[in-house]
PDB file of N, CA and C in Angstrom:
ATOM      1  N   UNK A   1      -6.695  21.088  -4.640  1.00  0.00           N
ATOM      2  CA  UNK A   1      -6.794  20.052  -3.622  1.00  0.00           C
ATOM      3  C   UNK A   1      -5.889  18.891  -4.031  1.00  0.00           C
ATOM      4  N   UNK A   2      -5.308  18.636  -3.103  1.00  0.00           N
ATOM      5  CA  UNK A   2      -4.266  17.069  -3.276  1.00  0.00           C
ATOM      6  C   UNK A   2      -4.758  16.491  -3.010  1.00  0.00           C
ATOM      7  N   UNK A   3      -4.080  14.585  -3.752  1.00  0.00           N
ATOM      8  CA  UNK A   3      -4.941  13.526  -3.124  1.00  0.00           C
ATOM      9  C   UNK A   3      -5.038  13.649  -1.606  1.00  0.00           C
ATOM     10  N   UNK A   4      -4.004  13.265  -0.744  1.00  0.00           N
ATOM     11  CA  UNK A   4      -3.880  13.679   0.700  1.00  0.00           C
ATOM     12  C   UNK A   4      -5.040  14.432   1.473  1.00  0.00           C
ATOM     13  N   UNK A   5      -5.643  15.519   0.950  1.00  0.00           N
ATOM     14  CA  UNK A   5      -6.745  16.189   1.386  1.00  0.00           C
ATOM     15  C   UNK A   5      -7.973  15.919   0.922  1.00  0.00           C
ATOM     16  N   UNK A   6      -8.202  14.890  -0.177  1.00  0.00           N
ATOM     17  CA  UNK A   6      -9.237  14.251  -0.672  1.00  0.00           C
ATOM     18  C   UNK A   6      -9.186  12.885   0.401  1.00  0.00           C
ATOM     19  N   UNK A   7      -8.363  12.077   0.300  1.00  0.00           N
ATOM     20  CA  UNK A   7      -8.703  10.896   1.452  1.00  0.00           C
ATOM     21  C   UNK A   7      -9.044  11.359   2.866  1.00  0.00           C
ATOM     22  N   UNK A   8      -8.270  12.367   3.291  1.00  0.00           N
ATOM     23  CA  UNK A   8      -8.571  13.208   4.553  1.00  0.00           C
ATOM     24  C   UNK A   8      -9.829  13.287   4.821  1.00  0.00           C
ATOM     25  N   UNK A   9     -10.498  13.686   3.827  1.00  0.00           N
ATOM     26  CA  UNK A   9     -11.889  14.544   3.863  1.00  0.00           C
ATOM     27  C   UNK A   9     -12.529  13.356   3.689  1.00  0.00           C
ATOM     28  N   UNK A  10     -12.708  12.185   2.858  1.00  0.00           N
ATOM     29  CA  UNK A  10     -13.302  11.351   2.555  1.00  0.00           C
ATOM     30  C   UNK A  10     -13.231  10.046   4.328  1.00  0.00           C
ATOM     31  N   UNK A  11     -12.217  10.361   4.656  1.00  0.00           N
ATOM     32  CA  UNK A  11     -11.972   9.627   6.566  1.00  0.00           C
ATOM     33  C   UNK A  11     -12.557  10.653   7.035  1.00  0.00           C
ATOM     34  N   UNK A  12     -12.786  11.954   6.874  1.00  0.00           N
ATOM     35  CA  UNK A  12     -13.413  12.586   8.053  1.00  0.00           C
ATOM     36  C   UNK A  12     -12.435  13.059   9.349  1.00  0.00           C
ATOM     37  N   UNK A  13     -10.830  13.176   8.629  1.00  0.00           N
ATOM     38  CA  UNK A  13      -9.684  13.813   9.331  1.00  0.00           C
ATOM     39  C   UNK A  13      -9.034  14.513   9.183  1.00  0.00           C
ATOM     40  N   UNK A  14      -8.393  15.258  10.380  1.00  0.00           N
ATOM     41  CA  UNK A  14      -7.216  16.032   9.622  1.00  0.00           C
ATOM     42  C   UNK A  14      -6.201  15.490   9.293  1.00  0.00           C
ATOM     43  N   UNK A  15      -5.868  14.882  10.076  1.00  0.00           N
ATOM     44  CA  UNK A  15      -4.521  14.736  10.676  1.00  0.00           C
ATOM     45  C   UNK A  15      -3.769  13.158   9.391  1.00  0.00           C
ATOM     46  N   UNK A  16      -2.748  13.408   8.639  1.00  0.00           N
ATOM     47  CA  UNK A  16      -2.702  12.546   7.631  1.00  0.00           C
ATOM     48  C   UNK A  16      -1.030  11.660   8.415  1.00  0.00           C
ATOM     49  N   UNK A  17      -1.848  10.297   8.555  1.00  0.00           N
ATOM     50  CA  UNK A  17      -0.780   9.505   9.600  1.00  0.00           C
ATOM     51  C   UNK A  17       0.267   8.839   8.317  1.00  0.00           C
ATOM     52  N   UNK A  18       0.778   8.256   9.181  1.00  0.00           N
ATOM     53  CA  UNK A  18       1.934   7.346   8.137  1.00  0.00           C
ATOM     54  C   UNK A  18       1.033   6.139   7.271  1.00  0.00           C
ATOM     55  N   UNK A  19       0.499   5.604   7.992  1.00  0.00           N
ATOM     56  CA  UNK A  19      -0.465   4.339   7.748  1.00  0.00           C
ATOM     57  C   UNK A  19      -1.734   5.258   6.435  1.00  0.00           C
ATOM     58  N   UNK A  20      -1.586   6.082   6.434  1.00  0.00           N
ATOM     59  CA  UNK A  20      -2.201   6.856   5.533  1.00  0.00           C
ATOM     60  C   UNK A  20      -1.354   7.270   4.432  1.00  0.00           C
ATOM     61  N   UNK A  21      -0.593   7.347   4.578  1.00  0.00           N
ATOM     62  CA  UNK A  21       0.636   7.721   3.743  1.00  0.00           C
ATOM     63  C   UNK A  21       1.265   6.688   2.827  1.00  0.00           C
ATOM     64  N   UNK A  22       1.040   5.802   3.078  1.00  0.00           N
ATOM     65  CA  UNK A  22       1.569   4.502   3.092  1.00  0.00           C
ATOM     66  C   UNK A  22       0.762   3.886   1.835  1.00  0.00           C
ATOM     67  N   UNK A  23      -0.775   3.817   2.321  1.00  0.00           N
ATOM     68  CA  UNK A  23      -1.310   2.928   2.032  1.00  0.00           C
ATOM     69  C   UNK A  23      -1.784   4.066   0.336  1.00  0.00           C
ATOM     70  N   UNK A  24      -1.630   5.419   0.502  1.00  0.00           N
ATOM     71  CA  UNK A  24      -2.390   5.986  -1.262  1.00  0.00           C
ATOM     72  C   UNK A  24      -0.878   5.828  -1.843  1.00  0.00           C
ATOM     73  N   UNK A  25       0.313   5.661  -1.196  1.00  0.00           N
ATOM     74  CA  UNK A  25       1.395   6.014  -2.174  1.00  0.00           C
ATOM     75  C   UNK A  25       1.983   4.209  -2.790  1.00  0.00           C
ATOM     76  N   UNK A  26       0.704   3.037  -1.977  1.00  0.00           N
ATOM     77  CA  UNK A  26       1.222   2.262  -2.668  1.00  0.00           C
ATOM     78  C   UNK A  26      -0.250   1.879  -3.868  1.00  0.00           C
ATOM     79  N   UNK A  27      -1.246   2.727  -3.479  1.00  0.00           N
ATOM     80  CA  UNK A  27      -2.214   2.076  -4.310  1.00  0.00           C
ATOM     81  C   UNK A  27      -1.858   3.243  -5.613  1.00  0.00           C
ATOM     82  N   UNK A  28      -1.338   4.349  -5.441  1.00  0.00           N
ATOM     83  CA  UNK A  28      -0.224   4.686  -6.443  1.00  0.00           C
ATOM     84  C   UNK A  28      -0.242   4.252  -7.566  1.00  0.00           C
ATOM     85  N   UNK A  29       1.021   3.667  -6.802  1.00  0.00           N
ATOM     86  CA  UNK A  29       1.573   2.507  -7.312  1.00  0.00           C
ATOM     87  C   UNK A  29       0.879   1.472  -8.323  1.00  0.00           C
ATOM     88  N   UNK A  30      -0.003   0.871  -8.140  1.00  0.00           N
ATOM     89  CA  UNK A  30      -0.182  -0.314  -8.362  1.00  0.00           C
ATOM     90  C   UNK A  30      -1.832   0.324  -9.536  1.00  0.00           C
ATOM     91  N   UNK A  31      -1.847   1.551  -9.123  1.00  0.00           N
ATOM     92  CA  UNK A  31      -2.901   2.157 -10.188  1.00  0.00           C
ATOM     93  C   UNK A  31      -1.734   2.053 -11.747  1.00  0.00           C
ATOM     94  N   UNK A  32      -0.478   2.928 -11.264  1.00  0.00           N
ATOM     95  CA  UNK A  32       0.304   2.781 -12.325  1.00  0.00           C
ATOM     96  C   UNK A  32       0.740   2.078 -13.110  1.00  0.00           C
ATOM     97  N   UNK A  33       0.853   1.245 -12.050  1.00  0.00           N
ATOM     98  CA  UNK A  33       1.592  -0.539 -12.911  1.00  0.00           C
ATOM     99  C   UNK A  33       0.262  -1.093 -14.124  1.00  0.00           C
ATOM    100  N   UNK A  34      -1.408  -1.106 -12.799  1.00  0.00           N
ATOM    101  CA  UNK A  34      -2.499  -1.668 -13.880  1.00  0.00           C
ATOM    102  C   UNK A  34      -2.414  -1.347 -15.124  1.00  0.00           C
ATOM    103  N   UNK A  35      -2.559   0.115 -14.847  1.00  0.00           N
ATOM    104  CA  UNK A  35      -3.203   1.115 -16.151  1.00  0.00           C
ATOM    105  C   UNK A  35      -1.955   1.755 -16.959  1.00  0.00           C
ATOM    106  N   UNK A  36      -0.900   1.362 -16.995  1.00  0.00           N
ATOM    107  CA  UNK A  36       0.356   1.867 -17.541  1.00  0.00           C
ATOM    108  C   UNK A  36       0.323   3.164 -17.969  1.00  0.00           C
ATOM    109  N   UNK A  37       0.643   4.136 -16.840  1.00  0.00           N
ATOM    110  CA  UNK A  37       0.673   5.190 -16.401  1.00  0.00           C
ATOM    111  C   UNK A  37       1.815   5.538 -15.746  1.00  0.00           C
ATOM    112  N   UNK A  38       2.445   6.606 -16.340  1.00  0.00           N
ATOM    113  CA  UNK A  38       3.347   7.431 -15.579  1.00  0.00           C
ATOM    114  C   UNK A  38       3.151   8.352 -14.263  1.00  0.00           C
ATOM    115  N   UNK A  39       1.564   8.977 -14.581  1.00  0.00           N
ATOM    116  CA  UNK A  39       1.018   9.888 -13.775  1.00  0.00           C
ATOM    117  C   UNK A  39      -0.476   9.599 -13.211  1.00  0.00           C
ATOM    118  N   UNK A  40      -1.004   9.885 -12.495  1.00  0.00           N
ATOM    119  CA  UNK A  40      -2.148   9.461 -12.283  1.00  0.00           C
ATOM    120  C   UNK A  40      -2.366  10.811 -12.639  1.00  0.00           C
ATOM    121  N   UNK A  41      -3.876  10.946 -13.253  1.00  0.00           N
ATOM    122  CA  UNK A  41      -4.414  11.979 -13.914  1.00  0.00           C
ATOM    123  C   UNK A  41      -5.052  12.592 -12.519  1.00  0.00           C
ATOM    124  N   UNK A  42      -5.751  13.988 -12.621  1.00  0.00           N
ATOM    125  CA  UNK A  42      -6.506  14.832 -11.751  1.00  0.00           C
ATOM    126  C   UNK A  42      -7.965  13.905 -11.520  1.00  0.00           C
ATOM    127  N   UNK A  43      -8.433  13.310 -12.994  1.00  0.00           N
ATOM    128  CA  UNK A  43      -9.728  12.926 -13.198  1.00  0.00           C
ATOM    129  C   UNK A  43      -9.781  11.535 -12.573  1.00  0.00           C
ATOM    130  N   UNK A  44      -9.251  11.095 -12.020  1.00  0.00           N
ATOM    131  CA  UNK A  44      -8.781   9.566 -11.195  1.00  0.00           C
ATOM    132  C   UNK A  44      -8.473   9.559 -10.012  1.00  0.00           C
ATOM    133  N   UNK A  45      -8.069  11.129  -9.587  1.00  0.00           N
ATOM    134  CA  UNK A  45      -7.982  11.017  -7.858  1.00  0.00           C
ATOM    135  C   UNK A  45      -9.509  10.419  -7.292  1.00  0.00           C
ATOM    136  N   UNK A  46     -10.383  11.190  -7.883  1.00  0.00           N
ATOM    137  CA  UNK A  46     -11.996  10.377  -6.525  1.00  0.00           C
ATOM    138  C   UNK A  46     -11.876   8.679  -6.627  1.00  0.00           C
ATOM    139  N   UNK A  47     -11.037   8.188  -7.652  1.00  0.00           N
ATOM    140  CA  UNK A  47     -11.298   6.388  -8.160  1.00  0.00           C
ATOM    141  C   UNK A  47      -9.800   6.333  -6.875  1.00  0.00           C
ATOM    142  N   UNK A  48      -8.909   6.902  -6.993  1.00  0.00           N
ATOM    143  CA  UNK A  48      -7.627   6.791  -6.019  1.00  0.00           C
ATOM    144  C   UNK A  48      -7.967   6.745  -4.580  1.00  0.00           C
ATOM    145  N   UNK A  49      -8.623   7.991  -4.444  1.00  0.00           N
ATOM    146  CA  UNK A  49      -9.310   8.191  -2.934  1.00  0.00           C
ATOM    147  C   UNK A  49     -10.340   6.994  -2.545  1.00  0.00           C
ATOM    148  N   UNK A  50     -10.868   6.352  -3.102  1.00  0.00           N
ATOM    149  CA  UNK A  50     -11.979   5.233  -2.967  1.00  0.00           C
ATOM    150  C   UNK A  50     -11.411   3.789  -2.567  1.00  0.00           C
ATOM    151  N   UNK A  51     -10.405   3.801  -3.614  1.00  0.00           N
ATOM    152  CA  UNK A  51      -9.475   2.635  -3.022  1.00  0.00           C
ATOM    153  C   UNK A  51      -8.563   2.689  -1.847  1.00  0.00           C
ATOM    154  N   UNK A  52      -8.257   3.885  -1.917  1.00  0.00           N
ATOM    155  CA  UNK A  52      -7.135   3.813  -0.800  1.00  0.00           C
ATOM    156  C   UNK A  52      -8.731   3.961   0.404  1.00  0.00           C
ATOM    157  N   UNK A  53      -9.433   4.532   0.667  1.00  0.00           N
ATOM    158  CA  UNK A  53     -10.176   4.918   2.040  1.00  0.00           C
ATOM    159  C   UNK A  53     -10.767   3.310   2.241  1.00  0.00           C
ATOM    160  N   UNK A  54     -11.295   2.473   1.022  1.00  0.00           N
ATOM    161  CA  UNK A  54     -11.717   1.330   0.776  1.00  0.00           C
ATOM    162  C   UNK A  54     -10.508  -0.228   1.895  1.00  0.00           C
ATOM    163  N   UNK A  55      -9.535   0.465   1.304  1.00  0.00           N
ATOM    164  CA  UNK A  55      -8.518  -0.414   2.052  1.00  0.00           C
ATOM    165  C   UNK A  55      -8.938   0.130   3.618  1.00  0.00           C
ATOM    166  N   UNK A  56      -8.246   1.088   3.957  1.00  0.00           N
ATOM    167  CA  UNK A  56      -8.103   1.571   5.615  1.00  0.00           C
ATOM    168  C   UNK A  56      -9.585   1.321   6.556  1.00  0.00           C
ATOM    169  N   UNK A  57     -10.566   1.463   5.592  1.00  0.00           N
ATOM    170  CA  UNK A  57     -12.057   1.621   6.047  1.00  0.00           C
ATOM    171  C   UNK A  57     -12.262  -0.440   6.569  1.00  0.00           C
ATOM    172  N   UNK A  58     -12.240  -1.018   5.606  1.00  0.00           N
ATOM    173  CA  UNK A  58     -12.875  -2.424   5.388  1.00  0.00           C
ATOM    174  C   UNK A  58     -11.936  -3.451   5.726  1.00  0.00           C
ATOM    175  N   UNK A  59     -10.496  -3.596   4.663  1.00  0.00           N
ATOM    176  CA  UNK A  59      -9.528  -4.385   4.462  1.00  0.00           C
ATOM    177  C   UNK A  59      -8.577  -4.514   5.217  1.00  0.00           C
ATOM    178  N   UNK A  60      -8.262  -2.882   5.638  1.00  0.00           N
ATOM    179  CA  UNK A  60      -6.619  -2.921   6.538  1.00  0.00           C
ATOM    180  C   UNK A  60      -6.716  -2.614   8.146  1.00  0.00           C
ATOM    181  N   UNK A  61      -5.780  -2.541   9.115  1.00  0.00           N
ATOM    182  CA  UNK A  61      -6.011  -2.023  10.063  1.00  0.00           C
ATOM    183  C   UNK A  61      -4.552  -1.620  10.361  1.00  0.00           C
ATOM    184  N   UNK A  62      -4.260  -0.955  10.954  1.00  0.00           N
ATOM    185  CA  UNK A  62      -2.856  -0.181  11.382  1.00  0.00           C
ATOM    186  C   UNK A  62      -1.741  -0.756  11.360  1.00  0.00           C
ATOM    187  N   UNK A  63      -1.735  -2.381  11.926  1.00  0.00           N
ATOM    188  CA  UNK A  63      -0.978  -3.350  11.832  1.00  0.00           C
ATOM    189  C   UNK A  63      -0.511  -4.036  10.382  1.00  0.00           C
ATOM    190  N   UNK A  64      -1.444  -4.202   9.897  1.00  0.00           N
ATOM    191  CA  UNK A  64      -1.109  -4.747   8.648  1.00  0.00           C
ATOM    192  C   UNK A  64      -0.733  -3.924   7.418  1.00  0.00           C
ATOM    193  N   UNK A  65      -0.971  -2.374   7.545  1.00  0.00           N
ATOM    194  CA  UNK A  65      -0.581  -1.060   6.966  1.00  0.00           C
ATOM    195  C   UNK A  65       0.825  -0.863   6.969  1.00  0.00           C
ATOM    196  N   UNK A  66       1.222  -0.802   8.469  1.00  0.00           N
ATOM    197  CA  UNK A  66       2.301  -0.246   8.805  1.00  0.00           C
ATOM    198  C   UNK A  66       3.656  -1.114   8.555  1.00  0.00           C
ATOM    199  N   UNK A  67       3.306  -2.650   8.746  1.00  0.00           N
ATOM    200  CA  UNK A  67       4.144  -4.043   8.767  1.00  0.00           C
ATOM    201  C   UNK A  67       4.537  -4.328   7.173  1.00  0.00           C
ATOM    202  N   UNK A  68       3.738  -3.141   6.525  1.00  0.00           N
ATOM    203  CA  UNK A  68       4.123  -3.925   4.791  1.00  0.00           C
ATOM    204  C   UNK A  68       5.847  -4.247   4.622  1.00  0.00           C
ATOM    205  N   UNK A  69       6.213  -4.855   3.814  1.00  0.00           N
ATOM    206  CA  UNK A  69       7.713  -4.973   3.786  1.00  0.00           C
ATOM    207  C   UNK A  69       8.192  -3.538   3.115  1.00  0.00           C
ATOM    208  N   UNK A  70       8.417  -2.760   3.144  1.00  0.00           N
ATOM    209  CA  UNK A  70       9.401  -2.226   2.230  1.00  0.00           C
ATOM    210  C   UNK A  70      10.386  -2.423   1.712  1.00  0.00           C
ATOM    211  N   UNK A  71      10.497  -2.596  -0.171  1.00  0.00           N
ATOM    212  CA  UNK A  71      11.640  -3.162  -0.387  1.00  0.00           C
ATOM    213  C   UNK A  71      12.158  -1.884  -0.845  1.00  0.00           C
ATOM    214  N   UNK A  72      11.995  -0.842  -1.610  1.00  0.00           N
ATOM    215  CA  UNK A  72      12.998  -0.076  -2.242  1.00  0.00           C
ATOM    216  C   UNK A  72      12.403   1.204  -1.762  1.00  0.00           C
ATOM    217  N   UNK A  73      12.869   2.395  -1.400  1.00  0.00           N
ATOM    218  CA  UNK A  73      12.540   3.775  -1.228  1.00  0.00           C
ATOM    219  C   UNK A  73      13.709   4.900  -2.851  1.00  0.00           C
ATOM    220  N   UNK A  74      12.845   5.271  -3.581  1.00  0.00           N
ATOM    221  CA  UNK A  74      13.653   6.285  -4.199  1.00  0.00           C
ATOM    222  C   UNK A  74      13.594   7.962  -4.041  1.00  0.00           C
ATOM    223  N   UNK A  75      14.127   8.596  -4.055  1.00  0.00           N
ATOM    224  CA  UNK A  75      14.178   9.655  -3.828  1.00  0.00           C
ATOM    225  C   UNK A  75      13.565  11.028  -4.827  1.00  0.00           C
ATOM    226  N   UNK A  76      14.284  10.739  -5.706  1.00  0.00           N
ATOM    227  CA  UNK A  76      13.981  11.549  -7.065  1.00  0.00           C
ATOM    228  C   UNK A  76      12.511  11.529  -7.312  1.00  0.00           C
ATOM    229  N   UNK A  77      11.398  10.856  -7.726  1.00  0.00           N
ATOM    230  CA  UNK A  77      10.000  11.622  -7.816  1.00  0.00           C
ATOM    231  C   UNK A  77       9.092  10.405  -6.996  1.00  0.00           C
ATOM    232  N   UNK A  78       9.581  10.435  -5.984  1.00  0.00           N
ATOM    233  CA  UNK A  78       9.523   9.771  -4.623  1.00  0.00           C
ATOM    234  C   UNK A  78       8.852   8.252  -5.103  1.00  0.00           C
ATOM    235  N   UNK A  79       9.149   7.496  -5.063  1.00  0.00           N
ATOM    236  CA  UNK A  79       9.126   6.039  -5.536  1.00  0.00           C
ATOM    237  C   UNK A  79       8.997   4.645  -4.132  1.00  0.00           C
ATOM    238  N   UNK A  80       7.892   4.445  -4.227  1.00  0.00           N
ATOM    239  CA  UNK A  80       8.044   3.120  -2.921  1.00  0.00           C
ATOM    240  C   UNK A  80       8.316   1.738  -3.559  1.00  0.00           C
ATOM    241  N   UNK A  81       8.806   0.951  -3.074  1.00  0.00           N
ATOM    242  CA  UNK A  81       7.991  -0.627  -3.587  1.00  0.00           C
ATOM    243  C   UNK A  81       8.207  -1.575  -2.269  1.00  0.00           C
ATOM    244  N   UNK A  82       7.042  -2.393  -2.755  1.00  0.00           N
ATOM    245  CA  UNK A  82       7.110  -2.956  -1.498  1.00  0.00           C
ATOM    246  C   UNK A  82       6.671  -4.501  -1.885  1.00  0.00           C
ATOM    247  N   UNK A  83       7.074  -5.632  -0.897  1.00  0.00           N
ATOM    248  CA  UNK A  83       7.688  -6.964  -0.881  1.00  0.00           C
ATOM    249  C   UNK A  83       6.382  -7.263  -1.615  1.00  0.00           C
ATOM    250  N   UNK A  84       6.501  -8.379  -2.207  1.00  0.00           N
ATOM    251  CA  UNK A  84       5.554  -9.237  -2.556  1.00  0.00           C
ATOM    252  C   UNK A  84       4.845 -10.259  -2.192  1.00  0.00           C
ATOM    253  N   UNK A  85       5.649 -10.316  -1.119  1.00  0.00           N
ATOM    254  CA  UNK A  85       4.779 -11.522  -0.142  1.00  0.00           C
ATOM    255  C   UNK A  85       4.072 -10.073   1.604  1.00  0.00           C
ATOM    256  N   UNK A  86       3.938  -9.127   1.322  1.00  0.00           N
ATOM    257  CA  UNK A  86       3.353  -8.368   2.205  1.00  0.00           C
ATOM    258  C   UNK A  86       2.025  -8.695   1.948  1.00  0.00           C
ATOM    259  N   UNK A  87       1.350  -8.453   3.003  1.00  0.00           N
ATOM    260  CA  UNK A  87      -0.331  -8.460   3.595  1.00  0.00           C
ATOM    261  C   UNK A  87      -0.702  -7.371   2.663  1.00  0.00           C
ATOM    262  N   UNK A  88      -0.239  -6.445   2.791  1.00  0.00           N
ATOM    263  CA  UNK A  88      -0.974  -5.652   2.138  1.00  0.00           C
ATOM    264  C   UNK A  88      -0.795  -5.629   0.324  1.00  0.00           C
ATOM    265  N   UNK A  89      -0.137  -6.122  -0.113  1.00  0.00           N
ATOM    266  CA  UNK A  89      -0.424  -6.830  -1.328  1.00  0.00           C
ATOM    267  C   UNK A  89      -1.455  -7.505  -1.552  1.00  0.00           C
ATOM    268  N   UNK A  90      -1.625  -8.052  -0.805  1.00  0.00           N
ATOM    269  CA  UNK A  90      -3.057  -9.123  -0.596  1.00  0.00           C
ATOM    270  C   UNK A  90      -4.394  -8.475  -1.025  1.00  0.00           C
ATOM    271  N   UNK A  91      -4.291  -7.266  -0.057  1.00  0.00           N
ATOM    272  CA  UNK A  91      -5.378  -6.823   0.486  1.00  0.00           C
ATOM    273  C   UNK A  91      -5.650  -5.487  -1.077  1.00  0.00           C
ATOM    274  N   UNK A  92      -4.525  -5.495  -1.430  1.00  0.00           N
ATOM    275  CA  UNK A  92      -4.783  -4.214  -2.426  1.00  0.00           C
ATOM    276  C   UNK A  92      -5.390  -5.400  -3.941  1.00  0.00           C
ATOM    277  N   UNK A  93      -4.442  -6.463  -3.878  1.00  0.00           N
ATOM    278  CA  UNK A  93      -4.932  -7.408  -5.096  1.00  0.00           C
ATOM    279  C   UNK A  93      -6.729  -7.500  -4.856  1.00  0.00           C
ATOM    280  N   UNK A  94      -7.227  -7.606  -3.447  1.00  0.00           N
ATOM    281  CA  UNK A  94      -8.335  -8.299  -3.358  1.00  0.00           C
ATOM    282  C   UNK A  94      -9.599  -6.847  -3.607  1.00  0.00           C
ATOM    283  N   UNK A  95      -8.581  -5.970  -3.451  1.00  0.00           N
ATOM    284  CA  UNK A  95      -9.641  -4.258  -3.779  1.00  0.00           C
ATOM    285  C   UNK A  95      -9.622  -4.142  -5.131  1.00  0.00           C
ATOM    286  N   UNK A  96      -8.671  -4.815  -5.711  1.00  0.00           N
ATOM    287  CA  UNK A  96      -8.518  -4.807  -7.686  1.00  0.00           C
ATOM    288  C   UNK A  96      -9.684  -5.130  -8.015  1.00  0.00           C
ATOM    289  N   UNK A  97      -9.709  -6.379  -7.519  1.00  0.00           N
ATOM    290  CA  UNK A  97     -11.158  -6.663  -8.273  1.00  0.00           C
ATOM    291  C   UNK A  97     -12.450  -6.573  -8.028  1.00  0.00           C
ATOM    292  N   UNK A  98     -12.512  -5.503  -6.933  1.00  0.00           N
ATOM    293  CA  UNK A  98     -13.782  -4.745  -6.820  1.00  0.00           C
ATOM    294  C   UNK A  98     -13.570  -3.068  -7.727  1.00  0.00           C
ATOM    295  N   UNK A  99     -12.630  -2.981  -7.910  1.00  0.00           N
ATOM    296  CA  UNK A  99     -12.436  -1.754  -9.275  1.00  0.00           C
ATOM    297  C   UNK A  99     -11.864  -1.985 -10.128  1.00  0.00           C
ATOM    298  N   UNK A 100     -11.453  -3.161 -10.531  1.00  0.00           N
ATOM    299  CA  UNK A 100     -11.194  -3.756 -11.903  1.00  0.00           C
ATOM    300  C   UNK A 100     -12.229  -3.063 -12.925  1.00  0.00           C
ATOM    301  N   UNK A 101     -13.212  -2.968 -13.122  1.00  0.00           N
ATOM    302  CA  UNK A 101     -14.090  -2.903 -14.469  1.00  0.00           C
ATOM    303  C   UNK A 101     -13.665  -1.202 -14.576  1.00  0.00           C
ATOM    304  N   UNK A 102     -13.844  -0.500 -13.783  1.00  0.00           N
ATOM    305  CA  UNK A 102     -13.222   0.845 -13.477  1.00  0.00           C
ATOM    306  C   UNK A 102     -11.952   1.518 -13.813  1.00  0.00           C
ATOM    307  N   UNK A 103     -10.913   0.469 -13.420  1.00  0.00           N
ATOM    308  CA  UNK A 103      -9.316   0.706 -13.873  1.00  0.00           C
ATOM    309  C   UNK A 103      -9.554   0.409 -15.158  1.00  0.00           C
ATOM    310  N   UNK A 104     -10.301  -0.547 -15.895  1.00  0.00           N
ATOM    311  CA  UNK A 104      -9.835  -1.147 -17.343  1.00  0.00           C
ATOM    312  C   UNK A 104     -10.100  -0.487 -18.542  1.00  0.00           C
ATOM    313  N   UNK A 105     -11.154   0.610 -18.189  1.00  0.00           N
ATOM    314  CA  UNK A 105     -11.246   1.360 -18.851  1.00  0.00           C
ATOM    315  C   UNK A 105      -9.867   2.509 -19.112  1.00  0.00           C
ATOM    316  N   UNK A 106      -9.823   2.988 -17.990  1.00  0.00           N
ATOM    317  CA  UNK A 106      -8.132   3.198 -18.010  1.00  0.00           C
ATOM    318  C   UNK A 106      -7.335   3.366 -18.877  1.00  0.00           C
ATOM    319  N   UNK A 107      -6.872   1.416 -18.643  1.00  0.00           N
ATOM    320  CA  UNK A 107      -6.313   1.123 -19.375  1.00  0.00           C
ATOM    321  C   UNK A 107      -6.202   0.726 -21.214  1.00  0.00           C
ATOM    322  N   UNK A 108      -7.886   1.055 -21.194  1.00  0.00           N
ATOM    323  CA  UNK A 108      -8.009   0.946 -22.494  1.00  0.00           C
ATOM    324  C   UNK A 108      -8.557   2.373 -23.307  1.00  0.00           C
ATOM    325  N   UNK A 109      -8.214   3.402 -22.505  1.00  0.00           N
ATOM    326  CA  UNK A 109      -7.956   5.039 -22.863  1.00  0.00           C
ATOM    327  C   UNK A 109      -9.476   5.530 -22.598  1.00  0.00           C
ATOM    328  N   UNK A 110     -10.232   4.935 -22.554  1.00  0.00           N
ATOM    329  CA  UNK A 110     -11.790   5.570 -22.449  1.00  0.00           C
ATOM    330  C   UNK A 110     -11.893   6.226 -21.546  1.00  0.00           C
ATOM    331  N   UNK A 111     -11.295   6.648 -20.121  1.00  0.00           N
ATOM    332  CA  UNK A 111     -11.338   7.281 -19.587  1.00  0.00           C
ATOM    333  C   UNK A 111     -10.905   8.764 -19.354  1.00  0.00           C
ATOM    334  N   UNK A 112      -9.662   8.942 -19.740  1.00  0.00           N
ATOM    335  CA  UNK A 112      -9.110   9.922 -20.003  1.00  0.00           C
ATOM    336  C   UNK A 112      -9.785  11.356 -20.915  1.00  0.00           C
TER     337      UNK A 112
END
């Protein structure tokens, strides 16, 4: 099972939109940056899936998903980044610290 079919299932959809796409490949992201990680492990997708469904469910809505800035697209092992003054920066900083105690372990190997 991929993340993609874990958030799917966790929305209760099939159908995996852009605004869906969007929003796990930047919390990704920003899992990576916390927890200084190259890869997100297998054992961290249900903590991945929670945040990202957490955003779309509570925090985000289609508009503010879709409007993020994009600053860089890479190709090679597919790479987003996106502006720093975007909404949805906001909104992912303000989901940190409802799984902060969660990521920090993480980052301090106990999880793994």
């Amino acid at each position: 099972m991929e993340i993609l079919d874990l958030v799917a299932q966790r929305l209760d959809t099939t159908e995996i939109t852009e605004e869906i796409q969007i929003t796990v490949n930047r919390v990704e992201q920003f899992i990576k940056e916390y927890c200084c990680l190259t890869e997100i492990p297998t054992s961290l997708w249900p903590l991945w899936a929670d945040m990202v469904c957490d955003i779309l469910n509570n925090h985000g809505d289609a508009g503010n998903i879709a409007s993020a800035s994009l600053a860089s697209v890479s190709m090679g092992d597919v790479s987003y980044s996106f502006d720093q003054n975007s909404d949805l920066n906001g909104t992912i900083n303000n989901l940190m610290a409802n799984y902060r105690h969660r990521l920090n372990k993480v980052r301090r190997g106990l999880f793994r």
